[in-house]
Protein backbone atom coordinates (compact mmCIF):
# COMPACT_ATOMS: atom_id res chain seq x y z
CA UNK A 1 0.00 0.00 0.00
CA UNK A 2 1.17 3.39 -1.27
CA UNK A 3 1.65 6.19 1.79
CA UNK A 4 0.06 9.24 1.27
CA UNK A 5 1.76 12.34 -0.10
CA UNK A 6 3.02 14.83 2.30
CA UNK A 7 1.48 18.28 2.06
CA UNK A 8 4.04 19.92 0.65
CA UNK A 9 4.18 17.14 -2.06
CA UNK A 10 0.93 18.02 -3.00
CA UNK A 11 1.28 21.39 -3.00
CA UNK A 12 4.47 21.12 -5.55
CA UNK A 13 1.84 19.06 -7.91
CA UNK A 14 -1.28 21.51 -7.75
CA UNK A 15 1.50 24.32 -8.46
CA UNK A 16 3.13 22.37 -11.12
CA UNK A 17 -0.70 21.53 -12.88
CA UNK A 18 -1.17 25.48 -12.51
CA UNK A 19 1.96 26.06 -14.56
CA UNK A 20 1.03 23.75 -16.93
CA UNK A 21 -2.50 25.02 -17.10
CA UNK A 22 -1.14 28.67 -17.58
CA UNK A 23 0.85 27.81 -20.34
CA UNK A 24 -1.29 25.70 -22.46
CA UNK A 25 -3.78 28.83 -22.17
CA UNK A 26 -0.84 31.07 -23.44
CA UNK A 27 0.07 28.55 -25.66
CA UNK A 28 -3.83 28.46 -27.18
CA UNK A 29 -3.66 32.71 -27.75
CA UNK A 30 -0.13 32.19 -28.96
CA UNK A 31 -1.82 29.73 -31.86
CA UNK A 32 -4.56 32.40 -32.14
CA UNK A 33 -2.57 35.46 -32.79
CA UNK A 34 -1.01 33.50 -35.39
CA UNK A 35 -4.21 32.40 -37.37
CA UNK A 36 -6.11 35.77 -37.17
CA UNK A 37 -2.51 37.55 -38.40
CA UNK A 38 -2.58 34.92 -41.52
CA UNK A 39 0.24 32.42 -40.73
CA UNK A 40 -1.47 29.38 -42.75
CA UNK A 41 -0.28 26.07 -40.64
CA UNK A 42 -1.48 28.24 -37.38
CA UNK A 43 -4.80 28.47 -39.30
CA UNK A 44 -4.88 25.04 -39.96
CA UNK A 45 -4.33 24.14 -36.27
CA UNK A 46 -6.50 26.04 -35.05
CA UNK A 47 -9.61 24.87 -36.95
CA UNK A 48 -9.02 21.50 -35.79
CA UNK A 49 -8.76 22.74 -32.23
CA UNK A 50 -12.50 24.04 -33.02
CA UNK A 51 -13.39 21.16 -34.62
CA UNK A 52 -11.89 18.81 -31.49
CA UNK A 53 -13.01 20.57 -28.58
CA UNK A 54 -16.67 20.35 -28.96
CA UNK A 55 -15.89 16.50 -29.53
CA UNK A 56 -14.56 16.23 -26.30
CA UNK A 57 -16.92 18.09 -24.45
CA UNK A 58 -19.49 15.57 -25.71
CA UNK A 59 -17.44 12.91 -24.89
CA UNK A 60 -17.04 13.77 -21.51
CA UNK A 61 -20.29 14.76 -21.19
CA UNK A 62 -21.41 11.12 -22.02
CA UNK A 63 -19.07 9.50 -19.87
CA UNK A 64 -20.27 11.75 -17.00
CA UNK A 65 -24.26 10.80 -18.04
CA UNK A 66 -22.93 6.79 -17.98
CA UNK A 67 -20.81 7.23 -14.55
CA UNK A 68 -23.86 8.22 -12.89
CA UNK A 69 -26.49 6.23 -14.63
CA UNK A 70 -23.69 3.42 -13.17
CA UNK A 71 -23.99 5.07 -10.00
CA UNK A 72 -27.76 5.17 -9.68
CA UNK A 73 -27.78 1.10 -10.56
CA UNK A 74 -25.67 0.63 -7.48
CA UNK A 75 -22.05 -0.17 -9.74
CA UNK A 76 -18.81 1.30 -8.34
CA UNK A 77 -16.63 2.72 -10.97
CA UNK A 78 -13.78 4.02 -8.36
CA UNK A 79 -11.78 1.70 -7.04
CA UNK A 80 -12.71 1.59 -3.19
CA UNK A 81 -9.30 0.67 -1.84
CA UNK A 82 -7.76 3.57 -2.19
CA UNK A 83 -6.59 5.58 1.10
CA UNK A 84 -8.42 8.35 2.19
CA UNK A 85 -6.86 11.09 4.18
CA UNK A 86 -8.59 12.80 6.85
């Protein structure tokens, strides 16, 4: 059995996922700039982004709806034995 993470272990991974978050958004307006100012592959790339994200939204969207229609029927979908901390 795994220990738990320390606090401060934690903390380092919420602050690393915040730096990652940051710079996919900058990342995103970065691939923006270059598709409104004409730059043809950023054009590209960015209408698939359009294209994709809406997929994935109803993807996620549908696993959601089948998690808890799971839920309702009594199924567990989250493994149980995993530590909790209190």
């Amino acid at each position: 059995m795994n220990p738990l993470p320390s606090d401060e272990e934690l903390t380092r991974r919420v602050r690393e996922s915040e730096r990652r978050e940051v710079m996919t958004y900058w990342a995103i307006v970065a691939l923006m700039g270059l598709a409104f100012a004409g730059f043809k592959p950023a054009m590209y790339l960015f209408a698939v982004m359009l294209l994709l994200v809406p997929a994935g939204l109803v993807l996620i969207v549908c696993a959601s709806a089948l998690f808890q229609s799971l839920a309702l029927m009594g199924v567990s979908v989250v493994d149980d034995a995993t530590p909790k901390r209190d």
